[in-house]
Protein backbone atom coordinates (compact mmCIF):
# COMPACT_ATOMS: atom_id res chain seq x y z
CA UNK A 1 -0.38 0.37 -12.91
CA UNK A 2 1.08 2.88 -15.31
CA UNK A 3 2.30 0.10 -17.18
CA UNK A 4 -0.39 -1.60 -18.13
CA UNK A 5 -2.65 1.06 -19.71
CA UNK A 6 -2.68 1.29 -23.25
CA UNK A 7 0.19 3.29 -25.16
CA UNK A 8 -2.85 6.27 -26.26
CA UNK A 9 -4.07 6.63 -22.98
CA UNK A 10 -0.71 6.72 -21.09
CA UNK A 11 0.47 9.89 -23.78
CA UNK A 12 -2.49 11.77 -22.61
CA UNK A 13 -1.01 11.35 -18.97
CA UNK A 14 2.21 11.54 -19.68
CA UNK A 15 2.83 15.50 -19.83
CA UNK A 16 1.09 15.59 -16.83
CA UNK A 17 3.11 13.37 -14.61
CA UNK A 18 5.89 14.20 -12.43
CA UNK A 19 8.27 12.01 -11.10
CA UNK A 20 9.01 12.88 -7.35
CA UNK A 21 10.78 11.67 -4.57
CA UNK A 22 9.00 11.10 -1.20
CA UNK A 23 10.85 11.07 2.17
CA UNK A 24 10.79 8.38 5.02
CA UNK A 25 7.91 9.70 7.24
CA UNK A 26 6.48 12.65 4.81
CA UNK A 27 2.65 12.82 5.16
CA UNK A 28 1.01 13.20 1.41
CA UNK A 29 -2.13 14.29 3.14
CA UNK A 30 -3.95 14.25 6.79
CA UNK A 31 -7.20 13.70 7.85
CA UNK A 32 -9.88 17.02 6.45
CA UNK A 33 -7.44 17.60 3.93
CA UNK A 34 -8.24 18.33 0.14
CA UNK A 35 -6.99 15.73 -2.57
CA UNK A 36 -4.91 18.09 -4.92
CA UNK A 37 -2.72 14.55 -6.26
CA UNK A 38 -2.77 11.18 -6.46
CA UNK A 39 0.61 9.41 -6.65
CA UNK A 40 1.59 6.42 -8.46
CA UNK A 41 4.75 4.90 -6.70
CA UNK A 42 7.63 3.33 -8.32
CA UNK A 43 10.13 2.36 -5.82
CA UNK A 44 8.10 4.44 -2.74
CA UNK A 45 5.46 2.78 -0.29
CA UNK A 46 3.17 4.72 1.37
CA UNK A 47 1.23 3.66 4.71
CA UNK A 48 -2.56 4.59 4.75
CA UNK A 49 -3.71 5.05 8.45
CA UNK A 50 -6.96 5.77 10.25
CA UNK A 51 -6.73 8.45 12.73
CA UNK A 52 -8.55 8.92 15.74
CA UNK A 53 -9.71 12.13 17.42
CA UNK A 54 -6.86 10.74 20.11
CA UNK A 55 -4.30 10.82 17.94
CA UNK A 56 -3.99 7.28 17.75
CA UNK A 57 -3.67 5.56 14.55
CA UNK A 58 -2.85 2.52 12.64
CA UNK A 59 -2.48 0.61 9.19
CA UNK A 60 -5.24 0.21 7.30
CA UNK A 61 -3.74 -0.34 3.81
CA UNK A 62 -0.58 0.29 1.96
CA UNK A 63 0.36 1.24 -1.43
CA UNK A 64 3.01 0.17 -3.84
CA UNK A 65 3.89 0.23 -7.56
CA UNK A 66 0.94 -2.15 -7.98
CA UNK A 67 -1.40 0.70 -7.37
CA UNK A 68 -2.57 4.45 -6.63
CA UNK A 69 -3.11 6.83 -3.91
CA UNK A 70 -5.62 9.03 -3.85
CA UNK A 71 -8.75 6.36 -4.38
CA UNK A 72 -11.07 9.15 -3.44
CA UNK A 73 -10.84 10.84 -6.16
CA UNK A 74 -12.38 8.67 -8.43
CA UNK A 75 -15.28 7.35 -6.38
CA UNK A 76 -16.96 11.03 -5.15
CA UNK A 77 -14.33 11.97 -2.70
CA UNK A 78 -12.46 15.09 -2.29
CA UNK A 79 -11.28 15.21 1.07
CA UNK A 80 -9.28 12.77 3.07
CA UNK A 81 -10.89 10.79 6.22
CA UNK A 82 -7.70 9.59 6.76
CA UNK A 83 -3.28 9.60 6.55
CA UNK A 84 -1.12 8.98 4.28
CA UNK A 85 3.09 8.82 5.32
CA UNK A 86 5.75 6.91 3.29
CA UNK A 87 6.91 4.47 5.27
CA UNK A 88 9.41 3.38 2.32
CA UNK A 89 11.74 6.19 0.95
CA UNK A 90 11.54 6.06 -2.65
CA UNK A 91 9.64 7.85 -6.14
CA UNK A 92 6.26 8.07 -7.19
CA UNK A 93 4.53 10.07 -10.52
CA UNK A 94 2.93 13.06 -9.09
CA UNK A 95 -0.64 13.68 -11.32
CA UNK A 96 -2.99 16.89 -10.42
CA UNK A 97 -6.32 15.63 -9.28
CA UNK A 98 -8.16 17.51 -12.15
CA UNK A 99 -6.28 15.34 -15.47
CA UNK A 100 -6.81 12.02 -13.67
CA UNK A 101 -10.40 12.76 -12.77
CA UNK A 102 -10.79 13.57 -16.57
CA UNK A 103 -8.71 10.58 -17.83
CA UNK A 104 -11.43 8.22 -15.83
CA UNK A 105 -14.29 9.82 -16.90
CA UNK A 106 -13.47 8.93 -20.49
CA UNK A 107 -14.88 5.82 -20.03
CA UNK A 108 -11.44 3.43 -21.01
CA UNK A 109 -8.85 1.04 -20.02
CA UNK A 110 -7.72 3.61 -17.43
CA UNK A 111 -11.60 3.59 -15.67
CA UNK A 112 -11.49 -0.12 -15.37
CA UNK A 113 -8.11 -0.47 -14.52
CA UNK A 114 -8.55 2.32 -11.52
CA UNK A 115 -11.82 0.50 -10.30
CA UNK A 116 -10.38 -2.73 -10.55
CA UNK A 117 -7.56 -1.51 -7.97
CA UNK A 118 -10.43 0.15 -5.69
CA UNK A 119 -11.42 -3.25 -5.43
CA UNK A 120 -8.61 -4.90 -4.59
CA UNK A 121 -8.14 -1.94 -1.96
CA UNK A 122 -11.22 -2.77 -0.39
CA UNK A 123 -10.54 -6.36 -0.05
CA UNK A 124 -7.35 -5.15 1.77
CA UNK A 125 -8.60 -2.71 3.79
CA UNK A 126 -11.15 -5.37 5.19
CA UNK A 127 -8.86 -8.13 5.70
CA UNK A 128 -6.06 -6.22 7.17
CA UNK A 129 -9.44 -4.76 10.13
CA UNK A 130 -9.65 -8.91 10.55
CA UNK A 131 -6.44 -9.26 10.93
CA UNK A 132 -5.75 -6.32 13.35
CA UNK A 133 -8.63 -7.96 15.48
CA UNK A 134 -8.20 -11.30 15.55
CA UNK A 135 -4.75 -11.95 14.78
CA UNK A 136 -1.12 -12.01 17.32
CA UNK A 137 1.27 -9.14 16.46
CA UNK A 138 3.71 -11.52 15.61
CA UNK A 139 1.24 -12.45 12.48
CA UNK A 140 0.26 -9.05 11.84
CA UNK A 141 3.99 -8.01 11.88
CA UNK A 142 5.02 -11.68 9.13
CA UNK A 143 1.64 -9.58 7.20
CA UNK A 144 3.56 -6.02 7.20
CA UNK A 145 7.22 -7.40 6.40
CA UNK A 146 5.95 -9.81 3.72
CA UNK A 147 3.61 -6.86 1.64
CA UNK A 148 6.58 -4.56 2.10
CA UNK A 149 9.23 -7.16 0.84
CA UNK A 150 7.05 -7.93 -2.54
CA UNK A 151 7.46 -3.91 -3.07
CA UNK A 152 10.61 -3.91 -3.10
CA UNK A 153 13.87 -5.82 -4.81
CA UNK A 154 15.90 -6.06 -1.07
CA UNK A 155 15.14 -8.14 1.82
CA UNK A 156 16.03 -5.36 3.66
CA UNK A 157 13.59 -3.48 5.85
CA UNK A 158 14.72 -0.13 7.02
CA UNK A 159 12.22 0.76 9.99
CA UNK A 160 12.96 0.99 13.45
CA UNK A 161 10.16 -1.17 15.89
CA UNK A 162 8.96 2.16 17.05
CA UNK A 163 7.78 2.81 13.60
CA UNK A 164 6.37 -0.70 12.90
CA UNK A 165 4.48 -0.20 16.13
CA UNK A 166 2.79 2.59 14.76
CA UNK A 167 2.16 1.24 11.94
CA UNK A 168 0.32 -1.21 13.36
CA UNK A 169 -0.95 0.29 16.39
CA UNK A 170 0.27 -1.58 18.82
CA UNK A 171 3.06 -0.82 21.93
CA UNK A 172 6.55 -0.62 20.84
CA UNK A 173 7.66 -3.80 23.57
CA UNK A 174 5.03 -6.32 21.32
CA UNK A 175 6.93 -5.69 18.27
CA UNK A 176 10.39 -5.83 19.77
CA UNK A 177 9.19 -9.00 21.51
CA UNK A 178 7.74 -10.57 18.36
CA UNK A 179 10.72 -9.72 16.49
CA UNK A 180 13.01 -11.25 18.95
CA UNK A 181 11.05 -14.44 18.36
CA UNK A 182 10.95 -14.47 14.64
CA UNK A 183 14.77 -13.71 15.33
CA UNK A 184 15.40 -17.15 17.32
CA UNK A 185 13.63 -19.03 15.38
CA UNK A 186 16.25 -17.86 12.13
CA UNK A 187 13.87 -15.91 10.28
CA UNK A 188 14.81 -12.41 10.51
CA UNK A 189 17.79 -10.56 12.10
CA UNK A 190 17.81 -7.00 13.29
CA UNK A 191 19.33 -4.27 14.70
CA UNK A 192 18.10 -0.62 15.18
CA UNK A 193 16.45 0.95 12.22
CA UNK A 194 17.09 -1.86 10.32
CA UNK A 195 15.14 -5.65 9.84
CA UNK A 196 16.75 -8.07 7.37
CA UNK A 197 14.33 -10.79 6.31
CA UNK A 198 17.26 -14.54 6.35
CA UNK A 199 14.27 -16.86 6.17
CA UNK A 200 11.53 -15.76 3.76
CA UNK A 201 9.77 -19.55 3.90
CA UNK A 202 9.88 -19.39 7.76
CA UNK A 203 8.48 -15.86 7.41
CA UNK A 204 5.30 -16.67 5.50
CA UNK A 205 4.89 -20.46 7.41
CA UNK A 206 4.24 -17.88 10.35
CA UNK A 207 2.31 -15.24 8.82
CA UNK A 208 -1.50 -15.40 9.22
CA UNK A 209 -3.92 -16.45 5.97
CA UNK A 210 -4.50 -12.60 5.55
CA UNK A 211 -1.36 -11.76 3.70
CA UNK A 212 -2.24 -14.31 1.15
CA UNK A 213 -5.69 -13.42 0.87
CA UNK A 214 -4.80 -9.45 -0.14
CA UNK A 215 -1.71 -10.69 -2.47
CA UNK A 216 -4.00 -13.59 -4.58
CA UNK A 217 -6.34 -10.78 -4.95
CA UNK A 218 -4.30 -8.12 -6.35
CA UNK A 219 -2.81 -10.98 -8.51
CA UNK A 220 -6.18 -12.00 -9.67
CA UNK A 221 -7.49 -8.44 -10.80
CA UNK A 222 -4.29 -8.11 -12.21
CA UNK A 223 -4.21 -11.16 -14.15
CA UNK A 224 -7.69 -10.67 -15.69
CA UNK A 225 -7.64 -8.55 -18.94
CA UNK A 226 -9.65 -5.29 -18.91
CA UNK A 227 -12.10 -6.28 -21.48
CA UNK A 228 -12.78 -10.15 -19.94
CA UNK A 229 -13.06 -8.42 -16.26
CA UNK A 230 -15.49 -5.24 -16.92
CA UNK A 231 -16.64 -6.42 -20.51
CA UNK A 232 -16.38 -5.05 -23.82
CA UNK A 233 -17.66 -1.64 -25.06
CA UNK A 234 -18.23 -3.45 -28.55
């Protein structure tokens, strides 16, 4: 996303990002909690989860170098209803709440850029409820490998099933047992802590209509320049 804003409103950013590197399993923020940062990641993905008074939780969204965490502050939020954990070791610019808040209320590229993604967020967040309801794990888990593979340059997943299952909510046995059939059928090996992706065609031919659905919208927004999308100022 950083990319694609225009060079003059990228230098009035630029001082105030920091480049940091988040940990496998580090929570950015927890339910009640204040937004002080939103992060844009570069090689990091980050797991958004709801949380229930149980302690239960699951997937709701996640976040890549396509986009930014910390929504909420642009659209009248402060405080988190929800978690956020990296779920891919990696880096992500670091921004204080109060210069991006500032940056969107000027009005430019940034603004529509920022909404734009808040839209393709929702349409995520949505789809992957649908999904969660009506779909098998072994679809939800094609869903979860495939978003996480386009984020990142390996087919190489390194997550053990006890951390895909809570992920995605679901017991620890249903994603072993879905694995092991994605695994006969030549699509994926694995061994603890680590899935490796050998059949990406056989991967999506079993993944549910959801993961397409979230990618050709991201792709779409993206596609669309600023001024054609949100219309010109002039």
């Amino acid at each position: 996303m950083l990319t694609a804003l225009p060079a003059a409103e990228l230098r009035r950013l630029a001082p105030h990002l920091e480049l940091i590197p988040l940990r496998l399993g580090e929570a950015l923020y927890r339910p009640g909690e204040q937004f002080q940062y939103a992060h844009f990641p570069t090689t990091a993905i980050v797991s958004l989860r709801c949380v229930l008074q149980s302690g239960a939780s699951a997937e709701i969204a996640n976040v890549g170098n396509e986009g930014v965490l910390g929504i909420s502050l642009f659209l009248g939020g402060s405080k988190s209803t929800g978690s956020a954990v990296v779920q891919t070791a990696g880096f992500a610019y670091r921004i204080n709440a109060h210069w991006l808040q500032q940056e969107f209320n000027r009005g430019g590229i940034t603004q529509q850029l920022l909404l734009r993604y808040a839209h393709a967020m929702t349409v995520q967040i949505g789809q992957t409820a649908s999904c969660n309801r009506h779909h098998s794990i072994e679809q939800q888990l094609c869903r979860w490998l495939l978003s996480t593979l386009d984020r990142q340059p390996s087919q190489e997943v390194i997550m053990t099933h006890e951390l895909v299952a809570s992920i995605l909510g679901v017991r620890r046995e249903s994603i072993t047992a879905a694995a092991g059939k994605l695994q006969r059928a030549g699509i994926l090996s694995y061994r603890r802590g680590q899935i490796i992706v050998t059949g990406r065609a056989g991967l999506e031919a079993a993944a549910c209509e959801c993961y397409t659905v979230i990618k050709d919208e991201h792709r779409r927004l993206r596609d669309i320049p600023p001024d054609v999308a949100f219309g010109s100022c002039g």
